[in-house]
C-alpha atoms as a PDB file:
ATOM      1  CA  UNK A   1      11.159   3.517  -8.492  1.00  0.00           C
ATOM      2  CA  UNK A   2      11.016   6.410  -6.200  1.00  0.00           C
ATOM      3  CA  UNK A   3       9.378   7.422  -3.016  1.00  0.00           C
ATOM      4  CA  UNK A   4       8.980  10.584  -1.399  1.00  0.00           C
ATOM      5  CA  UNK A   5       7.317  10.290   2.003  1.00  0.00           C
ATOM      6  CA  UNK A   6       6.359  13.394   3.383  1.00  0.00           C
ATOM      7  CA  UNK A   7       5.163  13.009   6.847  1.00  0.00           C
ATOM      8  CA  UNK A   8       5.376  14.273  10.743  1.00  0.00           C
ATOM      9  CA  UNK A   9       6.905  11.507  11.850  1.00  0.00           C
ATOM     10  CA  UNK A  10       9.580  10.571   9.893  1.00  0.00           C
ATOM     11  CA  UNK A  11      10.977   7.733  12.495  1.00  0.00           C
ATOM     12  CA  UNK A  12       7.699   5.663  12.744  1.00  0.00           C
ATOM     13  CA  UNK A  13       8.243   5.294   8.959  1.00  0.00           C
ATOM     14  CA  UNK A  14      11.971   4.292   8.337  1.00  0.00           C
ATOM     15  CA  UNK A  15      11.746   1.682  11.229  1.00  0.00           C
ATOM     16  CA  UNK A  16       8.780  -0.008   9.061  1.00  0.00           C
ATOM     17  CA  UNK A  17      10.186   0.190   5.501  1.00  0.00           C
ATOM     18  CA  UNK A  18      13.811  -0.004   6.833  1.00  0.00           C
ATOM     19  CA  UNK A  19      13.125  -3.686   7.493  1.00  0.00           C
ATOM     20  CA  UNK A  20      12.532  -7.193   5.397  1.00  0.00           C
ATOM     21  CA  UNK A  21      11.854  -7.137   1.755  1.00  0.00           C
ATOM     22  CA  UNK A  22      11.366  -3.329   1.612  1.00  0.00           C
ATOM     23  CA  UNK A  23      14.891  -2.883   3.922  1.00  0.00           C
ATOM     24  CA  UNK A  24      16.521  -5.338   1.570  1.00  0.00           C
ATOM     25  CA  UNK A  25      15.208  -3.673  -2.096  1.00  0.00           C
ATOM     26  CA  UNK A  26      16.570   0.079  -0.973  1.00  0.00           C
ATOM     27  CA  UNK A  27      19.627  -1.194   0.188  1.00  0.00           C
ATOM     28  CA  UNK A  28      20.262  -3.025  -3.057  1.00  0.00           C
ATOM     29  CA  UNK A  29      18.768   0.282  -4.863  1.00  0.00           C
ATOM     30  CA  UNK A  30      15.568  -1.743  -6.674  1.00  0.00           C
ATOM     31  CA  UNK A  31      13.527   0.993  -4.809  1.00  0.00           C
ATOM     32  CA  UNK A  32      14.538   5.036  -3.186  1.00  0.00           C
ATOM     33  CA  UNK A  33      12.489   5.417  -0.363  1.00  0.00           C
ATOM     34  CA  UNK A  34      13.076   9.053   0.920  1.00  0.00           C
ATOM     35  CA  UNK A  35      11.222   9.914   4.306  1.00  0.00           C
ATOM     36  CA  UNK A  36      10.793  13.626   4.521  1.00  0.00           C
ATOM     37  CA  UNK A  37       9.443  15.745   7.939  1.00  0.00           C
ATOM     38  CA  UNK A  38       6.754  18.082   6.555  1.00  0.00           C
ATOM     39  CA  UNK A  39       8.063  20.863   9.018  1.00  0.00           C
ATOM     40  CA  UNK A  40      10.880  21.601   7.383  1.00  0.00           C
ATOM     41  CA  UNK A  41       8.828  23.358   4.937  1.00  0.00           C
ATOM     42  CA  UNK A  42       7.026  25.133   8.367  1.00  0.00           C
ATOM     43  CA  UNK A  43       6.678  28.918   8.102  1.00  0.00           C
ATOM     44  CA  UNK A  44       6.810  29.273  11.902  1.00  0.00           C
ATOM     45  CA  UNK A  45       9.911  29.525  14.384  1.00  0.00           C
ATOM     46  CA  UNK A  46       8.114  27.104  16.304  1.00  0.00           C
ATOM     47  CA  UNK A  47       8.190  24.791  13.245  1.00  0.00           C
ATOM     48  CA  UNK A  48       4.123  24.075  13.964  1.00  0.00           C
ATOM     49  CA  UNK A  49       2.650  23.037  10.667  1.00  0.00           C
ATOM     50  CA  UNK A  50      -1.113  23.158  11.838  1.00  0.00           C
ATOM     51  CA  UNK A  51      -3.610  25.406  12.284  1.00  0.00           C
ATOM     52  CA  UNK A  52      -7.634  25.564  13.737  1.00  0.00           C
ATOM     53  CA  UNK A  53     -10.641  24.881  10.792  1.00  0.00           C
ATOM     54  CA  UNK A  54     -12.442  27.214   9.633  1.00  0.00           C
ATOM     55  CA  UNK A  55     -16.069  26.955  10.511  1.00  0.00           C
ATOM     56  CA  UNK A  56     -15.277  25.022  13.951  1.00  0.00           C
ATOM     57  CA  UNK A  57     -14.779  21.487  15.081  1.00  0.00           C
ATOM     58  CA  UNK A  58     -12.249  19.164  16.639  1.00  0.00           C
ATOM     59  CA  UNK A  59      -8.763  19.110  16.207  1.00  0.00           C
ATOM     60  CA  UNK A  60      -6.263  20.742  14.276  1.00  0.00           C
ATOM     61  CA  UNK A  61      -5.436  20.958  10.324  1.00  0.00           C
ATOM     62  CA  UNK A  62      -1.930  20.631   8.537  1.00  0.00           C
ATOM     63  CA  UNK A  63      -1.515  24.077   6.642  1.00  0.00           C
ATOM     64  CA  UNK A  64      -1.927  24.057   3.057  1.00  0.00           C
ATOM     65  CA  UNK A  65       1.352  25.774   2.179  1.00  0.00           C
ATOM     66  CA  UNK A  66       3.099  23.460   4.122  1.00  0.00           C
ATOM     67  CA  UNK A  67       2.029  20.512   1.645  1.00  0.00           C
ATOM     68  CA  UNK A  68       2.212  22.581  -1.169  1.00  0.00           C
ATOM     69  CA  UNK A  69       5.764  23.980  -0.895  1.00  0.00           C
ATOM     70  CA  UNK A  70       7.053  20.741   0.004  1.00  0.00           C
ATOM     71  CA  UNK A  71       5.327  18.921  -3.312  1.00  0.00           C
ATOM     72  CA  UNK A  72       6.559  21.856  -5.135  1.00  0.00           C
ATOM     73  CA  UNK A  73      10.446  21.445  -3.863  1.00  0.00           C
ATOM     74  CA  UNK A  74      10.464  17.574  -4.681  1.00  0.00           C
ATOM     75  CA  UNK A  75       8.915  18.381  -8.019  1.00  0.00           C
ATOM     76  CA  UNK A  76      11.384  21.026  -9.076  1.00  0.00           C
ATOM     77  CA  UNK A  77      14.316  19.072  -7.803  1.00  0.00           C
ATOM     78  CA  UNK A  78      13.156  15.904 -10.383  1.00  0.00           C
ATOM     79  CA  UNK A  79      11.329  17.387 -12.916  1.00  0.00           C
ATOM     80  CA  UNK A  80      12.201  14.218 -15.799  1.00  0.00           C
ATOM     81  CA  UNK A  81      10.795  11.298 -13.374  1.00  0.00           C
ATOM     82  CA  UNK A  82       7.139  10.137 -14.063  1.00  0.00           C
ATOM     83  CA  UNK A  83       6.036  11.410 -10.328  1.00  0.00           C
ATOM     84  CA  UNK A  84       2.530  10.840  -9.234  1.00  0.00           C
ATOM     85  CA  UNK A  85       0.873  12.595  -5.674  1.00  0.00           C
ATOM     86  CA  UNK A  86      -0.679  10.563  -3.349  1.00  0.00           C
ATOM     87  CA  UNK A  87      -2.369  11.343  -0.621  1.00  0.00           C
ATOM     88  CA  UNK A  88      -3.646   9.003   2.057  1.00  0.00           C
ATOM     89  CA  UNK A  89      -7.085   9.544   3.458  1.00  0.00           C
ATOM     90  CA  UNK A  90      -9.711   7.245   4.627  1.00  0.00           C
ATOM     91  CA  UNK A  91     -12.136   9.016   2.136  1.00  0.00           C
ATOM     92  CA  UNK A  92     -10.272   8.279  -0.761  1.00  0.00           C
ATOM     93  CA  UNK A  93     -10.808   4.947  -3.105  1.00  0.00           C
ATOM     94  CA  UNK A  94      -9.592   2.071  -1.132  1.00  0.00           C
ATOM     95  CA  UNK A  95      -6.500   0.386  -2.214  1.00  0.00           C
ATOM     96  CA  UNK A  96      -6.402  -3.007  -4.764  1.00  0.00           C
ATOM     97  CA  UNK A  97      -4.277  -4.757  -6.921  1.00  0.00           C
ATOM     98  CA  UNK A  98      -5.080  -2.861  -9.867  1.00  0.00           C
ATOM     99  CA  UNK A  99      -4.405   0.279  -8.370  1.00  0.00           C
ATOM    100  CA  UNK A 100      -0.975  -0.924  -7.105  1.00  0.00           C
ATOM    101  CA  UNK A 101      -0.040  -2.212 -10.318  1.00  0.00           C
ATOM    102  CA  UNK A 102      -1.182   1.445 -12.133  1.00  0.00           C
ATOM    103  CA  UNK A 103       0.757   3.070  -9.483  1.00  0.00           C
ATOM    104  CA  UNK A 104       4.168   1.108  -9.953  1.00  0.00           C
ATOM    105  CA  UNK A 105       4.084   2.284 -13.054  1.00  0.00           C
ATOM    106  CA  UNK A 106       5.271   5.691 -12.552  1.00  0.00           C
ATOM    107  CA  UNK A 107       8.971   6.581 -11.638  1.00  0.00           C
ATOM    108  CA  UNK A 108       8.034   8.202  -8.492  1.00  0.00           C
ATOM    109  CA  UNK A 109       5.283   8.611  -6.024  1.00  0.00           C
ATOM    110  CA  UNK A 110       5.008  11.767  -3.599  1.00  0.00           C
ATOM    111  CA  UNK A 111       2.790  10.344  -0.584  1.00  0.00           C
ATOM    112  CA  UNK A 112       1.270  12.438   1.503  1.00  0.00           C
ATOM    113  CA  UNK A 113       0.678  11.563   5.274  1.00  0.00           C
ATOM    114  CA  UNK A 114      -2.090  13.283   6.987  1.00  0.00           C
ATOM    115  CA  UNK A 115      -2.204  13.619  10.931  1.00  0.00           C
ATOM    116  CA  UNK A 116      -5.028  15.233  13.525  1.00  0.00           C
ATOM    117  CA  UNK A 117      -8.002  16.270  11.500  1.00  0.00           C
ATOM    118  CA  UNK A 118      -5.941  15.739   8.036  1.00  0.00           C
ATOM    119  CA  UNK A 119      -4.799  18.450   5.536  1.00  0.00           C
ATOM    120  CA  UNK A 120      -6.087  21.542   4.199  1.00  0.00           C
ATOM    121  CA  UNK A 121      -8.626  20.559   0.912  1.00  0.00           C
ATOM    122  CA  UNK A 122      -6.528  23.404  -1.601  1.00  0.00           C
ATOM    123  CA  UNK A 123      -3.065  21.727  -1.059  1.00  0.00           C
ATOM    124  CA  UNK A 124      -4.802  18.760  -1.961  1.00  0.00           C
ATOM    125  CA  UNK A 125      -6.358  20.315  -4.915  1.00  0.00           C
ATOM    126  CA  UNK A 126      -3.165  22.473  -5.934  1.00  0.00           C
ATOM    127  CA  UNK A 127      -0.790  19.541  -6.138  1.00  0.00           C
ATOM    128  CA  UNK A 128      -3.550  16.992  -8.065  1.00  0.00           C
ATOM    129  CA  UNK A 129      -3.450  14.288  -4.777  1.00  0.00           C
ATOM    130  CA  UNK A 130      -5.092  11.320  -5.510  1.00  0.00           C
ATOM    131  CA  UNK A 131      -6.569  10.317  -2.658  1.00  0.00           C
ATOM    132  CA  UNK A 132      -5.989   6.490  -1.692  1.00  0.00           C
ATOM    133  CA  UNK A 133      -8.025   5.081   1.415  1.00  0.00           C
ATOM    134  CA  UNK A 134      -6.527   1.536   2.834  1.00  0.00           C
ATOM    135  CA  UNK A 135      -9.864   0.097   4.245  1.00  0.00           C
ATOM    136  CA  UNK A 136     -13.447   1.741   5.967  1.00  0.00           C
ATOM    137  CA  UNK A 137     -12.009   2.522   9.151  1.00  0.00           C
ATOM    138  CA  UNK A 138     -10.498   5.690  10.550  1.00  0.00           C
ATOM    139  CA  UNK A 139      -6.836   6.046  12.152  1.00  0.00           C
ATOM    140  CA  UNK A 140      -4.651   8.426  13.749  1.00  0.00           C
ATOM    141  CA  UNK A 141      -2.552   9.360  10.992  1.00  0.00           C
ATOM    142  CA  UNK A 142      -1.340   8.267   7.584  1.00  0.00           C
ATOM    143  CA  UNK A 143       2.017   6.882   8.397  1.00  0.00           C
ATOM    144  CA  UNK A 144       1.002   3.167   8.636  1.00  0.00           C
ATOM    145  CA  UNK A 145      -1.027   3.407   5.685  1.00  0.00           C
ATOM    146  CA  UNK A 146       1.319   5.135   3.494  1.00  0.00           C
ATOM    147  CA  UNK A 147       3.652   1.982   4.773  1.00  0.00           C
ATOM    148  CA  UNK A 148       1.691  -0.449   3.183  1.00  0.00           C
ATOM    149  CA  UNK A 149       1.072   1.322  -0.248  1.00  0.00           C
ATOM    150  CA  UNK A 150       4.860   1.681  -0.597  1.00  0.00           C
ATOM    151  CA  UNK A 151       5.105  -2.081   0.110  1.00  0.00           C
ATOM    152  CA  UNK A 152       1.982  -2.801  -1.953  1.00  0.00           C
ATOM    153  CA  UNK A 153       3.355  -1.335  -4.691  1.00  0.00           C
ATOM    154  CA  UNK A 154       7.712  -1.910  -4.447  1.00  0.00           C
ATOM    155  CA  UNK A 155       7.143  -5.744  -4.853  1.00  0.00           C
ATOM    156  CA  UNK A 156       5.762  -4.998  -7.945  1.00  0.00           C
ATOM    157  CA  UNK A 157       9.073  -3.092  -9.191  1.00  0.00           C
ATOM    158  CA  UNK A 158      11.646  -5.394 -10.598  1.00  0.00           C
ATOM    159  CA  UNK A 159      14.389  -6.304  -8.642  1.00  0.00           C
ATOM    160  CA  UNK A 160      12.503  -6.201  -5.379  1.00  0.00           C
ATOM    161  CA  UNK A 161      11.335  -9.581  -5.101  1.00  0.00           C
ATOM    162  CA  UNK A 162      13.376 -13.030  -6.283  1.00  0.00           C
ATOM    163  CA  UNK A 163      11.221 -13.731  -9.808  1.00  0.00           C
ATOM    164  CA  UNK A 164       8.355 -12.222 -11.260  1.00  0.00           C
ATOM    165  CA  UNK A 165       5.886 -15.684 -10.034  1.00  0.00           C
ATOM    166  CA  UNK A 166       6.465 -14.195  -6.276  1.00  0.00           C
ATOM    167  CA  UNK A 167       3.421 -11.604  -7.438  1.00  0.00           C
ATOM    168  CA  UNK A 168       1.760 -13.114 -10.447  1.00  0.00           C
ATOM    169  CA  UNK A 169       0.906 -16.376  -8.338  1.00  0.00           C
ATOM    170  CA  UNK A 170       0.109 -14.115  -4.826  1.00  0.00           C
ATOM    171  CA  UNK A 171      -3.150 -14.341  -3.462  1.00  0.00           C
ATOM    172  CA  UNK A 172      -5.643 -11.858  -4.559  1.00  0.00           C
ATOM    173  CA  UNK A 173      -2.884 -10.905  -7.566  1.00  0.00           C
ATOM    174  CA  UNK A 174      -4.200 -13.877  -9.272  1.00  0.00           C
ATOM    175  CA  UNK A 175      -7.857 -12.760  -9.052  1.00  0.00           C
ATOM    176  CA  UNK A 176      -8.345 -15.478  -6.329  1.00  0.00           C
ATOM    177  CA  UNK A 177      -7.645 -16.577  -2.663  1.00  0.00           C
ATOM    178  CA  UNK A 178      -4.753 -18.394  -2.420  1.00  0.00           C
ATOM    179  CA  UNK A 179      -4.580 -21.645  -1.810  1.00  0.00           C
ATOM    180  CA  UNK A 180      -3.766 -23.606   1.400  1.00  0.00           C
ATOM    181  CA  UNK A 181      -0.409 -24.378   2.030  1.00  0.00           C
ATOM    182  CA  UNK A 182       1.705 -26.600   4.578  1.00  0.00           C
ATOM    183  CA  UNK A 183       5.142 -27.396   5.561  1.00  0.00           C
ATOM    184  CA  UNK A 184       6.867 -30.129   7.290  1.00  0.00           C
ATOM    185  CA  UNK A 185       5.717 -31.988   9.733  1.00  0.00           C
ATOM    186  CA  UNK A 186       3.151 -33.604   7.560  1.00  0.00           C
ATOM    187  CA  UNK A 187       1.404 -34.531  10.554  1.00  0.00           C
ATOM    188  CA  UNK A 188       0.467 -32.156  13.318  1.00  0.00           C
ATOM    189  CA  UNK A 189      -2.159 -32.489  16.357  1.00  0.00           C
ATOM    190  CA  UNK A 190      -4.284 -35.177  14.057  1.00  0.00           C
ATOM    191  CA  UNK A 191      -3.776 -32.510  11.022  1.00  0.00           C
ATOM    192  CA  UNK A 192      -1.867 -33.986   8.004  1.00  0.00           C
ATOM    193  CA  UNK A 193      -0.698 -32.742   4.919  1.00  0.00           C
ATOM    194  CA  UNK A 194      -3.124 -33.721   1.857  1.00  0.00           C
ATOM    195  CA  UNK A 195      -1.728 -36.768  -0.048  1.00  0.00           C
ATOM    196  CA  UNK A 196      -1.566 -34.808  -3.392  1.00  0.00           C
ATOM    197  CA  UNK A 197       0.814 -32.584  -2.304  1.00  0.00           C
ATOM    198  CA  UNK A 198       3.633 -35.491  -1.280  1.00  0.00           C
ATOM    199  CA  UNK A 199       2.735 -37.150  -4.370  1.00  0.00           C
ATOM    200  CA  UNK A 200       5.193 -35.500  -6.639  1.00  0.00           C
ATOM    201  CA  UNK A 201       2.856 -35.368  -9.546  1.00  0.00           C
ATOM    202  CA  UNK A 202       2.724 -31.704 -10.763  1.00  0.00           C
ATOM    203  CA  UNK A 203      -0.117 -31.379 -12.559  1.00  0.00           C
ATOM    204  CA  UNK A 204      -1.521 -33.203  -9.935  1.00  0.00           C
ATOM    205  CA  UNK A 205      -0.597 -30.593  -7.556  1.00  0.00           C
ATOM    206  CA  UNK A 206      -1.261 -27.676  -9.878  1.00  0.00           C
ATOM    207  CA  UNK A 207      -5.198 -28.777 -10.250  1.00  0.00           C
ATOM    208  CA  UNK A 208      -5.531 -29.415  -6.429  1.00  0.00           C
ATOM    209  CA  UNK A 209      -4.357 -25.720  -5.869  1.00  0.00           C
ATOM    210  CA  UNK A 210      -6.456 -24.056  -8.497  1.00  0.00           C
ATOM    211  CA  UNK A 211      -9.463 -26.090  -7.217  1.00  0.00           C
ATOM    212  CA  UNK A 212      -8.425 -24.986  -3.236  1.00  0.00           C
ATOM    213  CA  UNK A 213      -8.028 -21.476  -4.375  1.00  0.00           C
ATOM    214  CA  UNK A 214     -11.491 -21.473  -5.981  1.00  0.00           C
ATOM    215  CA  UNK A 215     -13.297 -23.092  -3.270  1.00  0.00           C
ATOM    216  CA  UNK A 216     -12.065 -20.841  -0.817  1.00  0.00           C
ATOM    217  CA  UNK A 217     -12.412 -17.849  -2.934  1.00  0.00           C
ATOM    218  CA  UNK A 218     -16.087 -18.853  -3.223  1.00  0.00           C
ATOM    219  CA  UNK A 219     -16.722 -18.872   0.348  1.00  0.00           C
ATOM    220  CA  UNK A 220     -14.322 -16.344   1.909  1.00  0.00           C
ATOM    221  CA  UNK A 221     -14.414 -13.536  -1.261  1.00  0.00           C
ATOM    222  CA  UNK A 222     -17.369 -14.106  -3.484  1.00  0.00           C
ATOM    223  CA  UNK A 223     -16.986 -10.947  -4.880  1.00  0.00           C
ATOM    224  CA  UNK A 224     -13.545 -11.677  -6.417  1.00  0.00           C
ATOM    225  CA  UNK A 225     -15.301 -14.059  -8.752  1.00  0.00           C
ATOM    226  CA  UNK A 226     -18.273 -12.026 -10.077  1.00  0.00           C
ATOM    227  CA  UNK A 227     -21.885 -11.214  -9.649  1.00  0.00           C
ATOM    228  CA  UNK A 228     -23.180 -14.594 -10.192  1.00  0.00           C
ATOM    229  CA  UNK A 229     -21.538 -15.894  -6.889  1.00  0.00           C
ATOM    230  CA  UNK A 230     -22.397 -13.125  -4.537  1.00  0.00           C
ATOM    231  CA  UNK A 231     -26.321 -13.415  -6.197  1.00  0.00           C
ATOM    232  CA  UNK A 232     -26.004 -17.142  -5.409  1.00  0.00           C
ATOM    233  CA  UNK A 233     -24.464 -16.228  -1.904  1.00  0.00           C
ATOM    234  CA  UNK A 234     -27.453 -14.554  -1.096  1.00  0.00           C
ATOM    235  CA  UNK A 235     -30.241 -17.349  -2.086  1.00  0.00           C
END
């Protein structure tokens, strides 16, 4: 799978996804991760991308043919591949599994990264952006989120991670919390390792975990488990 990164700062991104399991998967060509600097599609000598609002207000707005050109280039250059826009934005719908495992299923994603007061609304429009939000908070630019959707979604892409259970048996992929675990010592600061887990009896083991990834679904993310538990959660 494929991802085209356009952004203003291309170095805060390649020193996050150069690194670990995402660093490992492009090297070993699972995943293309292409980091692109929106200004090379600038219109000014200056190479500013940004412009005031109309109507007022704070800050400064990326220019929509900017955005657009640059969608346009990638576009043209692939036109077989499966491509998807993205584009990050604390008002879009915020990011789950399910959306990560619809997204994975293109050949490439073209992700967007806003910065000062975001992008102009008709590039958004022009180039069909979905817009993805990573939580109900606000920050200075998309860089760091559009980090964690291209991790969020390459260790769903085969070849990225060791065996397909890495994701099918990850917490919240599995519809629940996961459960506790420990390594050695089995004893720490009066803490010790539950019994069932040194036992060596798998199925053992296998019914502790579901009923430890239940329990502390239940109390940390009712809402993973239906309407029933966050009614009860609220007697």
């Amino acid at each position: 799978m494929r991802f085209d990164i356009l952004t203003l700062f291309p170095d805060m991104v390649e020193r996050v996804l150069g690194e670990s399991v995402i660093g490992r998967a492009c090297k070993s060509g699972a995943i293309e991760v292409n980091v692109l600097n929106l200004r090379d599609w600038s219109r000014d000598k200056h190479r500013r991308v940004d412009d005031t609002t109309y109507g007022g207000g704070m800050g400064m707005l990326i220019a929509a043919p900017v955005v657009t050109e640059a969608c346009d280039k990638l576009l043209a250059a692939a036109p077989e591949l499966n491509t998807h826009v993205v584009y990050m934005s604390p008002g879009g719908r915020v990011l789950n599994h399910d959306t990560a495992v619809r997204l994975s299923g293109y050949d490439r994603l073209i992700i967007i990264c806003g910065h000062y007061e975001g992008v102009d609304s008709r590039a958004l429009k022009l180039t069909g952006a979905e817009e993805i939000s990573i939580g109900d908070y606000v920050l200075t630019g998309g860089e760091l989120p559009a980090c964690i959707l291209t991790d969020c979604v390459s260790r769903l892409c085969p070849g990225v991670l060791s065996a397909d259970e890495c994701h099918e048996n990850e917490s919240i992929a599995s519809g629940m919390v996961e459960y506790p675990q420990y390594t050695r010592p089995a004893e720490y600061r009066g803490l010790e390792v539950p019994e069932v887990l040194k036992n060596g009896n798998h199925r053992d083991i296998a019914r502790w975990r579901s009923e430890a990834a239940f329990s502390l679904t239940k109390s940390m993310r009712p809402e993973l488990l239906g309407i029933e538990y966050l009614l009860e959660d609220e007697k």
